[in-house]
C-alpha atoms as a PDB file:
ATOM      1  CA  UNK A   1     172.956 143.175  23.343  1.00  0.00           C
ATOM      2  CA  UNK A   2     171.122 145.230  25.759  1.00  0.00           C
ATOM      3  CA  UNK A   3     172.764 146.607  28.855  1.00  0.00           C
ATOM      4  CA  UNK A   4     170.390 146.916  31.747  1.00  0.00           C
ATOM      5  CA  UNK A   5     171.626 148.743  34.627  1.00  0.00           C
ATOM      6  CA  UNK A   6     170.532 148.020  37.803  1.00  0.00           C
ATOM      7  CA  UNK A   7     169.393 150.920  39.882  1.00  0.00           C
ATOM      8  CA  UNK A   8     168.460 148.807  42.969  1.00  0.00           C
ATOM      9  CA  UNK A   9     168.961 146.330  44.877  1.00  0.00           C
ATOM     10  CA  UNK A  10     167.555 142.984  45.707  1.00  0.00           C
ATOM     11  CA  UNK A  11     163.977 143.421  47.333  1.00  0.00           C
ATOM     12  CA  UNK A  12     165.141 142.739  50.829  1.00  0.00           C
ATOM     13  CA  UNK A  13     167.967 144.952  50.295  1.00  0.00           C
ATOM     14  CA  UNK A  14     165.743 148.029  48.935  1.00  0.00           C
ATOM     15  CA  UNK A  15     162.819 147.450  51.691  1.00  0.00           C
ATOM     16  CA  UNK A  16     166.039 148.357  54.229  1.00  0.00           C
ATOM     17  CA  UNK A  17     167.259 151.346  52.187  1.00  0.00           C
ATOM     18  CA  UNK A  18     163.700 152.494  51.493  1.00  0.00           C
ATOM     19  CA  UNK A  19     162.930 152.330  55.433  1.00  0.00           C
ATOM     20  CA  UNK A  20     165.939 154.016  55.747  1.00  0.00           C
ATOM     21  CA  UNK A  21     165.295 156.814  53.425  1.00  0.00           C
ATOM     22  CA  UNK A  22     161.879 157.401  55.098  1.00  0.00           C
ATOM     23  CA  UNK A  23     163.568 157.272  58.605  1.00  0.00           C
ATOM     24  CA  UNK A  24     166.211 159.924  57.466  1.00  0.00           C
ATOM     25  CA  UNK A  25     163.060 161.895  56.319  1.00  0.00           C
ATOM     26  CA  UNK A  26     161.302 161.960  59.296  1.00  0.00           C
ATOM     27  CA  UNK A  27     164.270 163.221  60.982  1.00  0.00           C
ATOM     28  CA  UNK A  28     165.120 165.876  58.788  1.00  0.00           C
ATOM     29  CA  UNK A  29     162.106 167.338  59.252  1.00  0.00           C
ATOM     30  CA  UNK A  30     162.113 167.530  62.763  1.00  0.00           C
ATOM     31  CA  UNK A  31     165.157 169.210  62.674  1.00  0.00           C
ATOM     32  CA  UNK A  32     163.470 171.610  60.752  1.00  0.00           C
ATOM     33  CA  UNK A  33     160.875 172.011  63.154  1.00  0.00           C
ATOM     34  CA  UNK A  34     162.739 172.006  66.024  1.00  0.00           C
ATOM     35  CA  UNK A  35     165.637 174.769  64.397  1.00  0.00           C
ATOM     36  CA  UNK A  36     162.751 176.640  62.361  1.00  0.00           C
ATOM     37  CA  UNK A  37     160.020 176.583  65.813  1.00  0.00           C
ATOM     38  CA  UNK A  38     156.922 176.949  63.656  1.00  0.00           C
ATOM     39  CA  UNK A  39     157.158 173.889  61.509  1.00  0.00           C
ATOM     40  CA  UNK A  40     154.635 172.331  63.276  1.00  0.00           C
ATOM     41  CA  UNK A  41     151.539 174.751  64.861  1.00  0.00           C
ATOM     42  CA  UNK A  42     151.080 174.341  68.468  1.00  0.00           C
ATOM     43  CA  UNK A  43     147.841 174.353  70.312  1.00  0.00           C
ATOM     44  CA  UNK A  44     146.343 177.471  71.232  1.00  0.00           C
ATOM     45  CA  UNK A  45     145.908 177.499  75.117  1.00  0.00           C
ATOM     46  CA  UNK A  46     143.542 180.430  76.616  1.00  0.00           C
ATOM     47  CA  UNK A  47     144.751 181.533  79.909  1.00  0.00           C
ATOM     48  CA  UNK A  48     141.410 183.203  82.151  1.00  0.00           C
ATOM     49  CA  UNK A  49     142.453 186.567  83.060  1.00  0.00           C
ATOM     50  CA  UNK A  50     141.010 186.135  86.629  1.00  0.00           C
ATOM     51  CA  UNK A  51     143.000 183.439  89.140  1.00  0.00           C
ATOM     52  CA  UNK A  52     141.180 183.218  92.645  1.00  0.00           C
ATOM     53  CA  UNK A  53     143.644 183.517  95.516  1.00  0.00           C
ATOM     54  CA  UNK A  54     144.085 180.713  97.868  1.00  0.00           C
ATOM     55  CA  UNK A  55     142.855 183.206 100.669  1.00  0.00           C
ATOM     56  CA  UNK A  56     139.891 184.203  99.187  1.00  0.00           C
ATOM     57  CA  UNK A  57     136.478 182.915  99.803  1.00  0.00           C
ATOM     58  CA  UNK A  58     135.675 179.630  98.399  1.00  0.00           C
ATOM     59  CA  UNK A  59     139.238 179.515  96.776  1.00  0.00           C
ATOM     60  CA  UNK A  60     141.044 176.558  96.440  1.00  0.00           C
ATOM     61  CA  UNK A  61     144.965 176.085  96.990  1.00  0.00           C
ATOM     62  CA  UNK A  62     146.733 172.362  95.348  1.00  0.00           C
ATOM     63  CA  UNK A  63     148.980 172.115  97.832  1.00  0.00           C
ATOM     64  CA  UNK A  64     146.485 172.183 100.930  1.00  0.00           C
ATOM     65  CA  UNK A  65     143.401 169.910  99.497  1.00  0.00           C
ATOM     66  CA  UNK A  66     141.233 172.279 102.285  1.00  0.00           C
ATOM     67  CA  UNK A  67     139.744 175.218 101.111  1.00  0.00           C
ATOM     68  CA  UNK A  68     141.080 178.627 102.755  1.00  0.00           C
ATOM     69  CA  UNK A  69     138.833 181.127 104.256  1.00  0.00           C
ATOM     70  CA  UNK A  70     140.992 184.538 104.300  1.00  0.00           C
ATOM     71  CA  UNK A  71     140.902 184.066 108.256  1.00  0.00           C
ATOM     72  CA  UNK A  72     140.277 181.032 109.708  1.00  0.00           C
ATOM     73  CA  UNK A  73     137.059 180.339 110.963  1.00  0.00           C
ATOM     74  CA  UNK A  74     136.413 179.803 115.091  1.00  0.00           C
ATOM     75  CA  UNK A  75     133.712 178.583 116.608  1.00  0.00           C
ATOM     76  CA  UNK A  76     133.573 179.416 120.297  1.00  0.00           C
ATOM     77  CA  UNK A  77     130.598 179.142 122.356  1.00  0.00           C
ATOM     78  CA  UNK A  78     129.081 182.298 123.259  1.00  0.00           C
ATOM     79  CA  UNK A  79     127.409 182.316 126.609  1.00  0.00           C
ATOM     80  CA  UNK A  80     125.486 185.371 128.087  1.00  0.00           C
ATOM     81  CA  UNK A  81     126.811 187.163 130.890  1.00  0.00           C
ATOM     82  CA  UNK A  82     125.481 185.862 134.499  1.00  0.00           C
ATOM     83  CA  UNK A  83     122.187 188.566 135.498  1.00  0.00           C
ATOM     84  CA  UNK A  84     124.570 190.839 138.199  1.00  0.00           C
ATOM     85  CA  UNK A  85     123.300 193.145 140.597  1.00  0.00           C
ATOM     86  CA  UNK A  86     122.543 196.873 139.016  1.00  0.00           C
ATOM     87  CA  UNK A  87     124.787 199.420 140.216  1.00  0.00           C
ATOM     88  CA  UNK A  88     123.110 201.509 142.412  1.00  0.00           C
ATOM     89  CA  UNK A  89     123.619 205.318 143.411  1.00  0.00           C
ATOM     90  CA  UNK A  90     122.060 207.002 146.285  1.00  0.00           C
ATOM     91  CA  UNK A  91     121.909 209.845 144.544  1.00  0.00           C
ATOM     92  CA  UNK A  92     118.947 209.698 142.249  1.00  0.00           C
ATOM     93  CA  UNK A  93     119.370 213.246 141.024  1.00  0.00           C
ATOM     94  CA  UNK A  94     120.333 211.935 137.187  1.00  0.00           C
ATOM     95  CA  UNK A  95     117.151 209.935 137.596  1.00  0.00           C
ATOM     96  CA  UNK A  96     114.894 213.239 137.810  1.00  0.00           C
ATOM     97  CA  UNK A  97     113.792 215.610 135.343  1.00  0.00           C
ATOM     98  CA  UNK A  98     111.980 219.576 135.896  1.00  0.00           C
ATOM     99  CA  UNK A  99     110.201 221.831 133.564  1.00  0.00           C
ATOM    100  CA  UNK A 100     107.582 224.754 134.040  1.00  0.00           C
ATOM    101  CA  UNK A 101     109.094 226.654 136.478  1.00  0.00           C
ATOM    102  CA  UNK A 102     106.768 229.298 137.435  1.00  0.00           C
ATOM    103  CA  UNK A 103     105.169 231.899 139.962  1.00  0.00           C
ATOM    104  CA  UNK A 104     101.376 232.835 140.037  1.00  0.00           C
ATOM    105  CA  UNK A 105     101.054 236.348 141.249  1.00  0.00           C
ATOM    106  CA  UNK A 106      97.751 235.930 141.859  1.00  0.00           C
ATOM    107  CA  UNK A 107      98.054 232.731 144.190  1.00  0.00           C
ATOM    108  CA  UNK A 108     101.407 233.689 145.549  1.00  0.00           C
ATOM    109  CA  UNK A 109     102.603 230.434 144.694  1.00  0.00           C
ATOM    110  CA  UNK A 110     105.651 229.128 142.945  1.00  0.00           C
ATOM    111  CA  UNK A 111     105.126 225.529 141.085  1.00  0.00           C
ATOM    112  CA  UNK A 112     107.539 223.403 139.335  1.00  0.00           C
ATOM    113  CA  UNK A 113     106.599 220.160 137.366  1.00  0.00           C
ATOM    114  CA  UNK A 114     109.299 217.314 138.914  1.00  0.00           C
ATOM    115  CA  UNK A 115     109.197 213.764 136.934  1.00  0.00           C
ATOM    116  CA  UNK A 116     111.103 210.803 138.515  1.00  0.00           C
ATOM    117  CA  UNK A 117     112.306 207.790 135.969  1.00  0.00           C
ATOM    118  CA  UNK A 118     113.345 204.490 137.824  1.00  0.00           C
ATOM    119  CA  UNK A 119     116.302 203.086 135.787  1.00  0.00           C
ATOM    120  CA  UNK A 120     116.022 199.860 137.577  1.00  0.00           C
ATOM    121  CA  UNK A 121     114.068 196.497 135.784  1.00  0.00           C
ATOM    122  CA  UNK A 122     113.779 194.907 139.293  1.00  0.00           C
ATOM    123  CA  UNK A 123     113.673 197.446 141.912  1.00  0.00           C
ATOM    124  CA  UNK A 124     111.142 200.210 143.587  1.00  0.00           C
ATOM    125  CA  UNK A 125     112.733 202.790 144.954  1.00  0.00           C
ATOM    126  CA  UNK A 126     111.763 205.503 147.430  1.00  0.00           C
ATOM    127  CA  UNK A 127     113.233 209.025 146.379  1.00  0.00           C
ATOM    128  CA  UNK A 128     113.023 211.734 149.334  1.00  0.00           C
ATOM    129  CA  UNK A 129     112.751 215.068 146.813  1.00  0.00           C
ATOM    130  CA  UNK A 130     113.316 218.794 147.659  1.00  0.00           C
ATOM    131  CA  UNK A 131     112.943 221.721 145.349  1.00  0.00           C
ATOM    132  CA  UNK A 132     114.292 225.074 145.882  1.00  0.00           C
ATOM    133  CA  UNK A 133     113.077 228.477 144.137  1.00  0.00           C
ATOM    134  CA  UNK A 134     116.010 230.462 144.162  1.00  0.00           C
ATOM    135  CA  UNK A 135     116.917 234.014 144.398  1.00  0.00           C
ATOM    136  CA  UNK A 136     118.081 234.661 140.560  1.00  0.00           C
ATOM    137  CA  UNK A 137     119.252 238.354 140.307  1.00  0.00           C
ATOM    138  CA  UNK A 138     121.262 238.573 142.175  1.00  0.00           C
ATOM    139  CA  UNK A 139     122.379 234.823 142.722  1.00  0.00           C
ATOM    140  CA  UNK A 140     123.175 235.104 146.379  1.00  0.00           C
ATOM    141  CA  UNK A 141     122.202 231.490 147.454  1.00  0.00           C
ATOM    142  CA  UNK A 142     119.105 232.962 149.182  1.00  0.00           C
ATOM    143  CA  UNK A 143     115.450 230.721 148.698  1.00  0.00           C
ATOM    144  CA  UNK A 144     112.479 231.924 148.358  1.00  0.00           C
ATOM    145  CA  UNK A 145     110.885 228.695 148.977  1.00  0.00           C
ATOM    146  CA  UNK A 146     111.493 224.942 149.710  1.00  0.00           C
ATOM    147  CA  UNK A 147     109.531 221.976 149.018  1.00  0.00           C
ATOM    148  CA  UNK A 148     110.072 218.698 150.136  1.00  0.00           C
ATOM    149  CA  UNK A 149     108.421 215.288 149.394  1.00  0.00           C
ATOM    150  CA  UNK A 150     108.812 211.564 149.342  1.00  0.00           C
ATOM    151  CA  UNK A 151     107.656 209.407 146.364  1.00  0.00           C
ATOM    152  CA  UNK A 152     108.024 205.941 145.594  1.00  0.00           C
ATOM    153  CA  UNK A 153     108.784 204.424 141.594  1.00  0.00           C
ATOM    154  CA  UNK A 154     108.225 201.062 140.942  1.00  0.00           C
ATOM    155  CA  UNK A 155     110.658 199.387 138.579  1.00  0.00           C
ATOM    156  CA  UNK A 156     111.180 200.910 134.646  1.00  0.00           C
ATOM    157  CA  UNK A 157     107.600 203.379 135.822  1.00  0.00           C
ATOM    158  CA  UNK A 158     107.560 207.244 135.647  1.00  0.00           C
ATOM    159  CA  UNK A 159     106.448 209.397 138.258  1.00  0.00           C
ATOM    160  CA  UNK A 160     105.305 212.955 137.411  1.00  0.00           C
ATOM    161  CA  UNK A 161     103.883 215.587 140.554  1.00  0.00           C
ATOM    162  CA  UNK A 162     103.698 219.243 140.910  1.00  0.00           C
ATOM    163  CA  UNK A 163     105.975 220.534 143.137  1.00  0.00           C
ATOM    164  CA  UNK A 164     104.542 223.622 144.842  1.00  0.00           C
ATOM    165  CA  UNK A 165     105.031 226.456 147.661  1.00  0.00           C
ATOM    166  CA  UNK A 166     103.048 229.517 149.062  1.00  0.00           C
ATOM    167  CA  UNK A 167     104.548 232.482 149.607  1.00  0.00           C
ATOM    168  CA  UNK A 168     103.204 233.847 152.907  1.00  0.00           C
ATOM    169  CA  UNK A 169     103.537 238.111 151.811  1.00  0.00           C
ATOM    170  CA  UNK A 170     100.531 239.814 150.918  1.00  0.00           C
ATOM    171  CA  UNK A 171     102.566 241.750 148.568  1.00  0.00           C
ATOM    172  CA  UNK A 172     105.308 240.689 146.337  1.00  0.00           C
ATOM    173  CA  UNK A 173     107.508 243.251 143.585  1.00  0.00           C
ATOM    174  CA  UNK A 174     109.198 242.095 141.193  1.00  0.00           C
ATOM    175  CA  UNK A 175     112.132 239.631 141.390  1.00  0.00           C
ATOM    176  CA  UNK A 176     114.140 237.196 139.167  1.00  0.00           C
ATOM    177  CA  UNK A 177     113.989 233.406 140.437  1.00  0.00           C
ATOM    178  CA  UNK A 178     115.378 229.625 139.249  1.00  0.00           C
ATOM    179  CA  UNK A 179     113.627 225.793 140.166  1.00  0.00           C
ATOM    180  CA  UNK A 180     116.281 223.621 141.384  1.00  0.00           C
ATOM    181  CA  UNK A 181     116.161 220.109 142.605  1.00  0.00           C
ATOM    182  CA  UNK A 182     118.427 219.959 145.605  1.00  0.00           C
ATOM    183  CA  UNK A 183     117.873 216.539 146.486  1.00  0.00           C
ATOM    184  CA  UNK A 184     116.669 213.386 145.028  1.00  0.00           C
ATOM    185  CA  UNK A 185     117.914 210.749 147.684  1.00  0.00           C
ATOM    186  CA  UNK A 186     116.805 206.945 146.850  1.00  0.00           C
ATOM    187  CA  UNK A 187     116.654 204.197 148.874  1.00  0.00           C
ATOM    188  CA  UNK A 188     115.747 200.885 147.375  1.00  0.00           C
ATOM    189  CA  UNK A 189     112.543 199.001 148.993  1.00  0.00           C
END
C-alpha cells in the first residue's frame, strides 16, 4: 500500500497560510528596505539654485498671501508749493556784470561796458548805477572819474550800456586805473 503524505492542508486552511506567507513576505522586505535605505529608489527632486526673497521685487512670501515690495510703497499727494513773493535785495550789485574797462588817450575818455540782468519773472526794476575809475598804482581810494545813471529792466530782460566819463586835462601821463561798480541800487516799479 501506498503512503501518501500530506504536505498541506485543507484548501481553506492553505489559502490562510498562503496569505500568510505572502503577508510575512511583504514585511520582510520592508524591513529590508527600511534597515538597508536603498531597497527601494526614491524620487529624484531638483532643488533651483535661485530662491527669491520675500523682500524682493515681485517676490512672494506663504505666510503673507500679499506680495512684498522691499519698502513699502506710499502714495502721498504731492502738491506744488503756493507762488510766494521773490525775495528781494536792494542791493542789485550781484545782478550786474562789467567788462572792457578802458581809457582812450585820444578822447580823454574812460568807458566801461555795464550789463544789468533782472532775476525777477514778475517784476521791473529801476537800478540807480555808478561807476568809478579808480586810481590803481597806487590804490589810494582816489577816482579819476564817476559816472552815474538810472536804468530800468523789465522782468527776466538784459540791459547792456556804455558807461563813460571825460577827463577834463589837456594832458594826461601815464597812470594805472580799475572799473568798479559802486552802486547798483534797485527799487521795484
Amino acid at each position: 500500500m501506498k503512503q501518501h503524505t500530506r504536505t498541506g492542508m485543507g484548501s481553506r486552511e492553505g489559502a490562510r497560510t498562503g496569505t500568510r506567507v505572502v503577508v510575512a513576505a511583504g514585511l520582510a522586505v520592508a524591513t529590508v528596505a527600511t534597515v538597508g535605505g536603498c531597497a527601494f529608489t526614491r524620487p529624484r527632486v531638483q532643488v533651483p539654485t535661485y530662491f527669491p526673497s520675500p523682500t524682493s521685487t515681485g517676490g512672494y512670501n506663504p505666510n503673507d498671501p500679499t506680495p512684498s515690495y522691499g519698502s513699502t510703497p506710499t502714495y502721498e499727494p504731492t502738491y506744488s508749493p503756493s507762488p510766494t513773493m521773490e525775495t528781494f535785495d536792494p542791493d542789485g550789485r550781484s545782478d550786474v556784470s562789467g567788462r572792457n574797462c578802458d581809457f582812450s588817450n585820444s578822447l580823454r575818455q574812460f568807458t566801461y561796458t555795464v550789463s544789468i540782468t533782472n532775476p525777477s519773472t514778475t517784476d521791473s526794476f529801476s537800478y540807480d548805477m555808478a561807476v568809478n575809475w579808480m586810481k590803481a598804482k597806487p590804490a589810494d581810494g582816489k577816482a579819476y572819474g564817476l559816472h552815474e545813471r538810472s536804468i530800468i529792466v523789465g522782468p527776466g530782460d538784459t540791459e547792456t550800456y556804455t558807461a563813460k566819463y571825460t577827463v577834463n586835462q589837456s594832458s594826461i601821463g601815464q597812470f594805472w586805473y580799475t572799473c568798479q561798480i559802486t552802486r547798483a541800487h534797485k527799487t521795484r516799479m
